[in-house]
PDB file of N, CA and C in Angstrom:
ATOM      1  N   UNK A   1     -30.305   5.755  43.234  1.00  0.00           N
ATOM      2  CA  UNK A   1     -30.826   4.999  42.096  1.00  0.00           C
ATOM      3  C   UNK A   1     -31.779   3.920  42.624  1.00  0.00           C
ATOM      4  N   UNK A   2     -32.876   3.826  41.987  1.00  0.00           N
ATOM      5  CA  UNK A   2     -33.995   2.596  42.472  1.00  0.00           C
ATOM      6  C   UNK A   2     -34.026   1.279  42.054  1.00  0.00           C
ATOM      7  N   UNK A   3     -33.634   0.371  43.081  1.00  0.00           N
ATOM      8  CA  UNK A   3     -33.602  -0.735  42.466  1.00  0.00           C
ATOM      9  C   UNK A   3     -34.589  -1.588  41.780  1.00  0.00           C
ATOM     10  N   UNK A   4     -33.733  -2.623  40.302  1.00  0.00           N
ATOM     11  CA  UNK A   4     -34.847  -3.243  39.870  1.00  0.00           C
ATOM     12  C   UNK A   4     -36.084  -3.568  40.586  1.00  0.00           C
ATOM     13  N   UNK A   5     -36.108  -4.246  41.687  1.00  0.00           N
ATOM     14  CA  UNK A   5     -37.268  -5.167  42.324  1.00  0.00           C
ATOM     15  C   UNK A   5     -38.288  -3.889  43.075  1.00  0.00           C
ATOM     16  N   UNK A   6     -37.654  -2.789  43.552  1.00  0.00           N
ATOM     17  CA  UNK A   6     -38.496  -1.120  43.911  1.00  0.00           C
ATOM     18  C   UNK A   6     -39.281  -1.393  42.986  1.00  0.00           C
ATOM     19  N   UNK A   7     -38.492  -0.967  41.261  1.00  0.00           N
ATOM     20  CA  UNK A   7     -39.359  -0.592  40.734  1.00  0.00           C
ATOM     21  C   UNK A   7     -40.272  -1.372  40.259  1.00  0.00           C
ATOM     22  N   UNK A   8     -39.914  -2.362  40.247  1.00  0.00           N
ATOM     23  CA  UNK A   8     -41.369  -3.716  39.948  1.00  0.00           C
ATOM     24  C   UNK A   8     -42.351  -3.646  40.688  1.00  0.00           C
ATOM     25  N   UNK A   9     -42.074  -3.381  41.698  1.00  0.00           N
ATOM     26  CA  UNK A   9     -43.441  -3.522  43.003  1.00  0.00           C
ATOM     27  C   UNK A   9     -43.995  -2.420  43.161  1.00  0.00           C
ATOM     28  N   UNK A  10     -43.254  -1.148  42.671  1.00  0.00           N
ATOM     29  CA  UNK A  10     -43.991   0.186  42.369  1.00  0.00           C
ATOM     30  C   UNK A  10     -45.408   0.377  41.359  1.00  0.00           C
ATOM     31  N   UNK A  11     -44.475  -0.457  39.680  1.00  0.00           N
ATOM     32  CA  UNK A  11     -45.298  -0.789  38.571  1.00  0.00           C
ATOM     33  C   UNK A  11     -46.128  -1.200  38.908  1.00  0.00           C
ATOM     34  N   UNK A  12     -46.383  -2.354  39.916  1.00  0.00           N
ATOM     35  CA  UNK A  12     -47.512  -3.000  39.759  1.00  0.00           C
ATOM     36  C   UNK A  12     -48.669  -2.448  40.398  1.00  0.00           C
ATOM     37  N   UNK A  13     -47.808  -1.752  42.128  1.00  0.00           N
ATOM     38  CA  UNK A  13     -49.034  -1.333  42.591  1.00  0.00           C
ATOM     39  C   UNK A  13     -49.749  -0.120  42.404  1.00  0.00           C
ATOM     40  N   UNK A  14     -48.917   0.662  41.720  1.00  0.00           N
ATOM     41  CA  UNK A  14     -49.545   1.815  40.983  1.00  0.00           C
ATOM     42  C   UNK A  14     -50.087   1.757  39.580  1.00  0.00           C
ATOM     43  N   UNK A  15     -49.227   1.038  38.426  1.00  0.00           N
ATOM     44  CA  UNK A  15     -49.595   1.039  36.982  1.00  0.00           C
ATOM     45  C   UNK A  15     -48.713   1.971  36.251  1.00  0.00           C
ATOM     46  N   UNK A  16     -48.206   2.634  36.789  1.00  0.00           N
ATOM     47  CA  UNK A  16     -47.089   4.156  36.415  1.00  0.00           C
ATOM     48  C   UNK A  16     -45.831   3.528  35.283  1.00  0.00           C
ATOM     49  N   UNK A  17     -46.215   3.217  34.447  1.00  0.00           N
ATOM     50  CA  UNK A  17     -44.797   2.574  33.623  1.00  0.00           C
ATOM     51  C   UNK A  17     -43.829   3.936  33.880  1.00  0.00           C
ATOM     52  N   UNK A  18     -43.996   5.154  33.814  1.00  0.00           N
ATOM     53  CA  UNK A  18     -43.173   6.204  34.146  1.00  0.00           C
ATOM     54  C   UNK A  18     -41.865   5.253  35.242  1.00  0.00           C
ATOM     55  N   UNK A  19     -42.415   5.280  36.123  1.00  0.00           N
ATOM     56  CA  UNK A  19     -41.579   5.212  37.338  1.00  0.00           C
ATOM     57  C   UNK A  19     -40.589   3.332  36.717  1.00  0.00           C
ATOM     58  N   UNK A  20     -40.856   2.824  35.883  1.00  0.00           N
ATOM     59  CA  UNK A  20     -39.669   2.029  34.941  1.00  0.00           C
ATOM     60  C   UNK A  20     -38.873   2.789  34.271  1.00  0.00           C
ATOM     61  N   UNK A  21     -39.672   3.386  33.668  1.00  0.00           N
ATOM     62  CA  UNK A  21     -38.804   4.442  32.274  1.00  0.00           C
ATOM     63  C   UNK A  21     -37.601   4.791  32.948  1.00  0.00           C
ATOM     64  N   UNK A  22     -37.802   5.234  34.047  1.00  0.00           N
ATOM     65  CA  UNK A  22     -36.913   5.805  34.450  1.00  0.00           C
ATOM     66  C   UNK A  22     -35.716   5.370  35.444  1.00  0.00           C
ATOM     67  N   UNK A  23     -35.932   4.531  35.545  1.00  0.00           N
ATOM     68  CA  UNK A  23     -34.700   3.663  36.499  1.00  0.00           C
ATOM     69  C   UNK A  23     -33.739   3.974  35.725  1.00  0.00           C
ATOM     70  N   UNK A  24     -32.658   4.461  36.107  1.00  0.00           N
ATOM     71  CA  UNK A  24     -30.996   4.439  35.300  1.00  0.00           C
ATOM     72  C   UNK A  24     -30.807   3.835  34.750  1.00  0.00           C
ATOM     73  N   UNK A  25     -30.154   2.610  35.469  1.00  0.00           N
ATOM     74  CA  UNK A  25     -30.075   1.444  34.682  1.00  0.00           C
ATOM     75  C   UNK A  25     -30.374   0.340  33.996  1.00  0.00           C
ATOM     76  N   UNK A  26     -32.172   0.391  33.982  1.00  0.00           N
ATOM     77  CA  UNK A  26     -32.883  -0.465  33.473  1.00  0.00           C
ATOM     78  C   UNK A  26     -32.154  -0.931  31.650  1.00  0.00           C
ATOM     79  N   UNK A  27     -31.865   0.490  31.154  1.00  0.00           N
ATOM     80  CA  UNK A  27     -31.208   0.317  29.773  1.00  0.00           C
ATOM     81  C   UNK A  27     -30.091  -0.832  29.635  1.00  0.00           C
ATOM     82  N   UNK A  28     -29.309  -1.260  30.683  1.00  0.00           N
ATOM     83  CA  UNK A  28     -28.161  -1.346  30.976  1.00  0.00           C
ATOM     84  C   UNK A  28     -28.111  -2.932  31.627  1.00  0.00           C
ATOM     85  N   UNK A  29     -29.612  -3.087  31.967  1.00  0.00           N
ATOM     86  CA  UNK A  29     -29.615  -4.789  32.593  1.00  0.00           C
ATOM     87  C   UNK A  29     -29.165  -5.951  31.312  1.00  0.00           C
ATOM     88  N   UNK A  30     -29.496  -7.016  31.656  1.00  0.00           N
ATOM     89  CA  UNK A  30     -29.477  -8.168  31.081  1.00  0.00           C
ATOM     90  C   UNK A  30     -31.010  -8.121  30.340  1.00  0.00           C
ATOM     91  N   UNK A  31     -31.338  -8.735  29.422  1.00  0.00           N
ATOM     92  CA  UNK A  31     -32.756  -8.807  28.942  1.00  0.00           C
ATOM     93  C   UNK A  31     -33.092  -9.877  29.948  1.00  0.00           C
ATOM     94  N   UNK A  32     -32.894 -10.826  30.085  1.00  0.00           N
ATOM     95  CA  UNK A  32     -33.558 -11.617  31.154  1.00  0.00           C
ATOM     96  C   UNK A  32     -33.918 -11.503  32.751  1.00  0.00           C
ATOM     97  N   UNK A  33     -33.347  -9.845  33.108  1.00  0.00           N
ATOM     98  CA  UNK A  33     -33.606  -8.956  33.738  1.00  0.00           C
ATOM     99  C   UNK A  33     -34.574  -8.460  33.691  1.00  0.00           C
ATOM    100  N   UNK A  34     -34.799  -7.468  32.373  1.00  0.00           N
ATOM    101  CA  UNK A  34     -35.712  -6.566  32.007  1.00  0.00           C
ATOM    102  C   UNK A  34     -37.055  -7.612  31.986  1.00  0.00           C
ATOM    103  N   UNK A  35     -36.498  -8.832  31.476  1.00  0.00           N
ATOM    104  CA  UNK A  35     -38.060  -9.763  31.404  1.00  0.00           C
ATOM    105  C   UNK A  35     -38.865  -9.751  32.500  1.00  0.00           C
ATOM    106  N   UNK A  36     -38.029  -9.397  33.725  1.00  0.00           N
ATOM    107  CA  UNK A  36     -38.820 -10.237  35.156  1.00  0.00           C
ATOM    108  C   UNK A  36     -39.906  -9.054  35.184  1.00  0.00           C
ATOM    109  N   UNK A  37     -40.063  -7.869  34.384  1.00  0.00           N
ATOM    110  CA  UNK A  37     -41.141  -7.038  34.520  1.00  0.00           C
ATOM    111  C   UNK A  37     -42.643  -7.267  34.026  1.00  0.00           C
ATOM    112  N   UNK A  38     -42.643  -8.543  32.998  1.00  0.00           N
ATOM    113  CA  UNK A  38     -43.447  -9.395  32.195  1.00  0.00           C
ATOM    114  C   UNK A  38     -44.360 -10.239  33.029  1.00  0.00           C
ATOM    115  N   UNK A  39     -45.453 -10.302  33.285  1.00  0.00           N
ATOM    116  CA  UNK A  39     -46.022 -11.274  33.558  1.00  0.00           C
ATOM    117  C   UNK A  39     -45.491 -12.618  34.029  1.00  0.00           C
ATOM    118  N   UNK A  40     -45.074 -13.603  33.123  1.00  0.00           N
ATOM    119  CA  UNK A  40     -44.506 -14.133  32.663  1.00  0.00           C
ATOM    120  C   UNK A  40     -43.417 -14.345  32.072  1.00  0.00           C
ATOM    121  N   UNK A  41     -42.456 -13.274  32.327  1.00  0.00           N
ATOM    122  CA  UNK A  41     -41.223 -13.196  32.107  1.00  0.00           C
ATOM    123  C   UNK A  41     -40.712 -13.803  30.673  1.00  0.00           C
ATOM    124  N   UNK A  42     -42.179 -13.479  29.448  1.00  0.00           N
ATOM    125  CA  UNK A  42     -41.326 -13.731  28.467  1.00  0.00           C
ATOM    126  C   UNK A  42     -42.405 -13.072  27.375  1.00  0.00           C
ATOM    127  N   UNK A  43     -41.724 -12.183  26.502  1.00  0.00           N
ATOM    128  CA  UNK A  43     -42.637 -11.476  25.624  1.00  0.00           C
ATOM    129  C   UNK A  43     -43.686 -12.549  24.909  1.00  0.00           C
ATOM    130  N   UNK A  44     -43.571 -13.493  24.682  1.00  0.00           N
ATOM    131  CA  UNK A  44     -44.330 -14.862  23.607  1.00  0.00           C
ATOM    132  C   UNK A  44     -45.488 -14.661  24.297  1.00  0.00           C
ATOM    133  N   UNK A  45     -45.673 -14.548  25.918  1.00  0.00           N
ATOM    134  CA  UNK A  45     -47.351 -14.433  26.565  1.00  0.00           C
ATOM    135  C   UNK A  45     -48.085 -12.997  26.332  1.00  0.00           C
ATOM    136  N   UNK A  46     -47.098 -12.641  26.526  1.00  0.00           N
ATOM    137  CA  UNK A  46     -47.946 -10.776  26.383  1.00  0.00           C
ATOM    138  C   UNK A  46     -49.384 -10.556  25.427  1.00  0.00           C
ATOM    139  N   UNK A  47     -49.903 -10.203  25.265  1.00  0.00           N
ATOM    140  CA  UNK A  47     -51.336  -9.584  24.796  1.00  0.00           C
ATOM    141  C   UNK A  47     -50.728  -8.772  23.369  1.00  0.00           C
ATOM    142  N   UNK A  48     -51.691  -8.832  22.805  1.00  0.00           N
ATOM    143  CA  UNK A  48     -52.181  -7.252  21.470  1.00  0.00           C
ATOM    144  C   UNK A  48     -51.817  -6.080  22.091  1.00  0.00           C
ATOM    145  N   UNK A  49     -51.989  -5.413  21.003  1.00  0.00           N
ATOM    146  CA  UNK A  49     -52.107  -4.251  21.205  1.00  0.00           C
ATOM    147  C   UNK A  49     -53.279  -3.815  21.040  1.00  0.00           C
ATOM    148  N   UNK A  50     -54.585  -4.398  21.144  1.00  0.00           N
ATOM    149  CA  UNK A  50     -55.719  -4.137  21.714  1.00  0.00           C
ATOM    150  C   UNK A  50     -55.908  -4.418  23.187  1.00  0.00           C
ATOM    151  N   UNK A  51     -55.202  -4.947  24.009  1.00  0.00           N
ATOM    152  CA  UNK A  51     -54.928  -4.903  25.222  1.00  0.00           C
ATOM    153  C   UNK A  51     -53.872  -4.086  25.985  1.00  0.00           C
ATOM    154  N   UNK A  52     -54.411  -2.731  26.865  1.00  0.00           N
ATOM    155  CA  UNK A  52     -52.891  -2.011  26.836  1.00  0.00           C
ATOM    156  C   UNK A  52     -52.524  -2.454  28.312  1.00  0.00           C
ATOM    157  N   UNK A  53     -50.903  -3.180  28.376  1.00  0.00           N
ATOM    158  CA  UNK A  53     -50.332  -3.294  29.147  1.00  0.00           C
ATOM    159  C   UNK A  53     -48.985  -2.537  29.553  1.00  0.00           C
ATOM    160  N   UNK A  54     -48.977  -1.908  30.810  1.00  0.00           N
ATOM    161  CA  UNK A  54     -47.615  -1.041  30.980  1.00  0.00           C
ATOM    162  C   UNK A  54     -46.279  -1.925  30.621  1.00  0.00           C
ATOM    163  N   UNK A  55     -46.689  -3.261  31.130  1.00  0.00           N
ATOM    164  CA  UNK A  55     -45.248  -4.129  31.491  1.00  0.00           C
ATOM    165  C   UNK A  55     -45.053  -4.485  30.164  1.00  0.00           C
ATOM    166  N   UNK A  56     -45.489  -4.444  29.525  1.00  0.00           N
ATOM    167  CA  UNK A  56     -45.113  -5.103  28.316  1.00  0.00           C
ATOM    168  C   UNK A  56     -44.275  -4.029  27.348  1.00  0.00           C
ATOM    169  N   UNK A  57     -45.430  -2.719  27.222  1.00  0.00           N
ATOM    170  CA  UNK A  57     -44.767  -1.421  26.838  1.00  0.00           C
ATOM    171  C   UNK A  57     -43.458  -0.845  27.214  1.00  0.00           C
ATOM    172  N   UNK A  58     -43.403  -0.860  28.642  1.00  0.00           N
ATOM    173  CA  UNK A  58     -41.966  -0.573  29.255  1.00  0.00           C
ATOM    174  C   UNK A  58     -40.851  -1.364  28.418  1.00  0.00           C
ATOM    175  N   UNK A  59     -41.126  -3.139  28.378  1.00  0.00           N
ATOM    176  CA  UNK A  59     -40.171  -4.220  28.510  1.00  0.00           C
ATOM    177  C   UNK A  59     -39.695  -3.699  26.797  1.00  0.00           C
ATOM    178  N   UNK A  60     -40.554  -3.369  26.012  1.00  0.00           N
ATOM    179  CA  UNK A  60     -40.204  -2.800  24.903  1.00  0.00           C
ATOM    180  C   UNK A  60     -39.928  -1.751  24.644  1.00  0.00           C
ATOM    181  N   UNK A  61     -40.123  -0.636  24.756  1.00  0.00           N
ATOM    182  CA  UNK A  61     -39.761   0.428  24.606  1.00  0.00           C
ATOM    183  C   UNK A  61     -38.017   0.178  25.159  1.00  0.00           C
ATOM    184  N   UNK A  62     -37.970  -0.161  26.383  1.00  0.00           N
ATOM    185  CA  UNK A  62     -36.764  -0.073  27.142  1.00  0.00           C
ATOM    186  C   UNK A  62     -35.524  -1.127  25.964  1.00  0.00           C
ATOM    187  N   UNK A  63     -36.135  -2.217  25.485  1.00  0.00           N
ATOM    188  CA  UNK A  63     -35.732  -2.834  24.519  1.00  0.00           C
ATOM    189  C   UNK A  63     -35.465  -2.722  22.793  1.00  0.00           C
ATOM    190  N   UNK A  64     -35.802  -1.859  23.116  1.00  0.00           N
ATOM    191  CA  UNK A  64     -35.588  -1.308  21.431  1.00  0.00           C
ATOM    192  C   UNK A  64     -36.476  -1.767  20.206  1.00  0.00           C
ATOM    193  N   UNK A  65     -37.463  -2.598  20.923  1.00  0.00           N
ATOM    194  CA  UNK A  65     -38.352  -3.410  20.066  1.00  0.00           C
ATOM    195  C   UNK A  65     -39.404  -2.582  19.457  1.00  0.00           C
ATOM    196  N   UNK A  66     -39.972  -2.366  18.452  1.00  0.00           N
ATOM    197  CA  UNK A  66     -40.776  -1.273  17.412  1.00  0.00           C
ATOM    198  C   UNK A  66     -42.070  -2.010  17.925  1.00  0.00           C
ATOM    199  N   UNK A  67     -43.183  -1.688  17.935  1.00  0.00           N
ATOM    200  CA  UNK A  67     -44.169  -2.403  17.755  1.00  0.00           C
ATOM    201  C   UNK A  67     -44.228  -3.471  16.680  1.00  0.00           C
ATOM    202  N   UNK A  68     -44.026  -2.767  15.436  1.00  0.00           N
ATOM    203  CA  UNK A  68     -44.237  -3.522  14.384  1.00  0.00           C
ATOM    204  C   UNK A  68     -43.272  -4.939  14.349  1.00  0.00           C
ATOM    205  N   UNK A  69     -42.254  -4.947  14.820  1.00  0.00           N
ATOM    206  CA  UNK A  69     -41.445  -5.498  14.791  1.00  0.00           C
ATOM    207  C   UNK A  69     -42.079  -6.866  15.713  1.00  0.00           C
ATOM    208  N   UNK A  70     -42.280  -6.616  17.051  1.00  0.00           N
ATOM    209  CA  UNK A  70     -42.919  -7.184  17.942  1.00  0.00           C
ATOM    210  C   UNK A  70     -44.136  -8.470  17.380  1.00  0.00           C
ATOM    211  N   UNK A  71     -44.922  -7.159  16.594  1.00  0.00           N
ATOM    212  CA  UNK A  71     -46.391  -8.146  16.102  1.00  0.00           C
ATOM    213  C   UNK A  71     -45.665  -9.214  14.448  1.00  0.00           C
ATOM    214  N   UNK A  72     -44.793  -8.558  13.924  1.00  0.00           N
ATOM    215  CA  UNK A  72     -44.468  -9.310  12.758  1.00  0.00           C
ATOM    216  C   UNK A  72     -43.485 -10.721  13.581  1.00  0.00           C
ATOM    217  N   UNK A  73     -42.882 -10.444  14.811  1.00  0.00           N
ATOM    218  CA  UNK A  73     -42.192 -11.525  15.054  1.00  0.00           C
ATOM    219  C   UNK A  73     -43.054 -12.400  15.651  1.00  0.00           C
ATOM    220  N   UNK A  74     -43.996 -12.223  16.574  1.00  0.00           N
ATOM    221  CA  UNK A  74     -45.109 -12.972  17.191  1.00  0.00           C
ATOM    222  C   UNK A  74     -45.893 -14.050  15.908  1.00  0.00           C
ATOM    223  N   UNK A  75     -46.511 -13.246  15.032  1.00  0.00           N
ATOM    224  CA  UNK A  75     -47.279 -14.076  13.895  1.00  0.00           C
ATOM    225  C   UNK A  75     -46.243 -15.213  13.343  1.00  0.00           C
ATOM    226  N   UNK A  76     -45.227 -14.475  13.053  1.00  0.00           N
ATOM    227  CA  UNK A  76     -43.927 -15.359  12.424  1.00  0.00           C
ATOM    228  C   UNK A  76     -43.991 -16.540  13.446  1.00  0.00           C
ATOM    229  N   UNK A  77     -43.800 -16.668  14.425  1.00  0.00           N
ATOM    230  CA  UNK A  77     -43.425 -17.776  15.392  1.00  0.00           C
ATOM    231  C   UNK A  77     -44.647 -18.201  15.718  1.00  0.00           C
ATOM    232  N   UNK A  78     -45.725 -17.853  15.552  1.00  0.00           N
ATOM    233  CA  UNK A  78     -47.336 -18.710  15.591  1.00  0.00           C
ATOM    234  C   UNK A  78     -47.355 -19.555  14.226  1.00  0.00           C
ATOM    235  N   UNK A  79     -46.926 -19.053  13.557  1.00  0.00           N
ATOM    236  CA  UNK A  79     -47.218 -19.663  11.995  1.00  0.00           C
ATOM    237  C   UNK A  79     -46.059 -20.853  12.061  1.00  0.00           C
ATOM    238  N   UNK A  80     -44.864 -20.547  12.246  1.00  0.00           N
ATOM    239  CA  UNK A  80     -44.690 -21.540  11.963  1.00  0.00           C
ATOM    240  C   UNK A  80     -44.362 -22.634  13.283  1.00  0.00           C
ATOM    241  N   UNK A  81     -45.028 -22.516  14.443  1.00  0.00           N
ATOM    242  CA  UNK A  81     -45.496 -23.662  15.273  1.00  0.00           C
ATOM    243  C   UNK A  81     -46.396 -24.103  14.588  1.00  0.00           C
ATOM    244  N   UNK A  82     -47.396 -23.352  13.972  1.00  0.00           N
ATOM    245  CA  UNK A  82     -49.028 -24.480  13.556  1.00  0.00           C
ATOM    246  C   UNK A  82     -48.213 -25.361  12.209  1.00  0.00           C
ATOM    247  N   UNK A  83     -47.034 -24.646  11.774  1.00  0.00           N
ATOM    248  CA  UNK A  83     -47.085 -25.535  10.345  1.00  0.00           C
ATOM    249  C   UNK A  83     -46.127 -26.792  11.090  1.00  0.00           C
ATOM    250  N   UNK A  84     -44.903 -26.463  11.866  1.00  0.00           N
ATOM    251  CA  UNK A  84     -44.496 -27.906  12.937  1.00  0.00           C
ATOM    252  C   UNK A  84     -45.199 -28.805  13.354  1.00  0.00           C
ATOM    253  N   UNK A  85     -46.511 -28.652  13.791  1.00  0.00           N
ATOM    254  CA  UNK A  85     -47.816 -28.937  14.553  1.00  0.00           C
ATOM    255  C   UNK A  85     -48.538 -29.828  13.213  1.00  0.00           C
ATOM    256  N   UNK A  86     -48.254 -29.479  11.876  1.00  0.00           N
ATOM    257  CA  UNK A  86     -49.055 -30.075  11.154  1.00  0.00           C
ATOM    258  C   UNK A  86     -50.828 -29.399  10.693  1.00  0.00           C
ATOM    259  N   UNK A  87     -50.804 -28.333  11.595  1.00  0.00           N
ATOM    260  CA  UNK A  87     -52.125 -27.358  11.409  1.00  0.00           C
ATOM    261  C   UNK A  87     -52.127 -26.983  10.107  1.00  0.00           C
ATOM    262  N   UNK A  88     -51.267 -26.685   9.154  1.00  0.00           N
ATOM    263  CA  UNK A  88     -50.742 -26.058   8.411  1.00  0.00           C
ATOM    264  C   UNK A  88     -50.072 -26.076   7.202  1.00  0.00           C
ATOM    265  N   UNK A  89     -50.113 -25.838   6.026  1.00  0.00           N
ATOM    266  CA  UNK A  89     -49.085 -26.177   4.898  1.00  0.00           C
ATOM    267  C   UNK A  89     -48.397 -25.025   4.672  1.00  0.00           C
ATOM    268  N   UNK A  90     -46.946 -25.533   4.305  1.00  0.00           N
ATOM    269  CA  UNK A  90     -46.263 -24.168   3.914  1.00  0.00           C
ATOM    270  C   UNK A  90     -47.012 -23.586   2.784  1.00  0.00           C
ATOM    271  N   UNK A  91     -47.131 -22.011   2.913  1.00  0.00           N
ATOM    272  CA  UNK A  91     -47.534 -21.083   1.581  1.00  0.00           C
ATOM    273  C   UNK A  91     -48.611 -20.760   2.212  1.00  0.00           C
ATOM    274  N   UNK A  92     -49.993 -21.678   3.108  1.00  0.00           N
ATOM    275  CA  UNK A  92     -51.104 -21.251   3.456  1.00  0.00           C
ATOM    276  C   UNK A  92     -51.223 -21.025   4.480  1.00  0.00           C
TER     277      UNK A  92
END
């Protein structure tokens, strides 16, 4: 079985999200595990989906996270920092 940190340094220097998919136990880590495959070790930095990133795809897919789900929770938590922030009124 290949360990987490193999397969991180594999991902990166190839691009192969395959060779994540497939770790055994990746299903089976801690999410704050699965994060260390992130950039930034936290979905909130990640890019669009006009930007295609393996690590991000893996960290989700492997996570059960839908796309849609992903982009509706992202906006949700932008919106309401700007309305905390004062950018913003509730409703607009």
């Amino acid at each position: 079985m290949m360990k987490l940190e193999t397969a991180i340094k594999r991902i990166r220097r190839y691009g192969i999200p395959e060779e994540i998919a497939i770790v055994d136990n990746l299903p089976n880590l801690p999410v704050s595990e699965v994060f260390k495959l992130l950039c930034f070790h936290n979905l909130a930095y990640c890019c669009g989906q006009a930007n295609p990133c393996p690590y991000r795809d893996t960290v989700l897919r492997t996570c059960g996270i839908s796309w849609k789900e992903y982009v509706e929770t992202k906006e949700s938590a932008i919106a309401q920092l700007l309305l905390n922030k004062g950018f913003m009124q509730d409703g607009n």
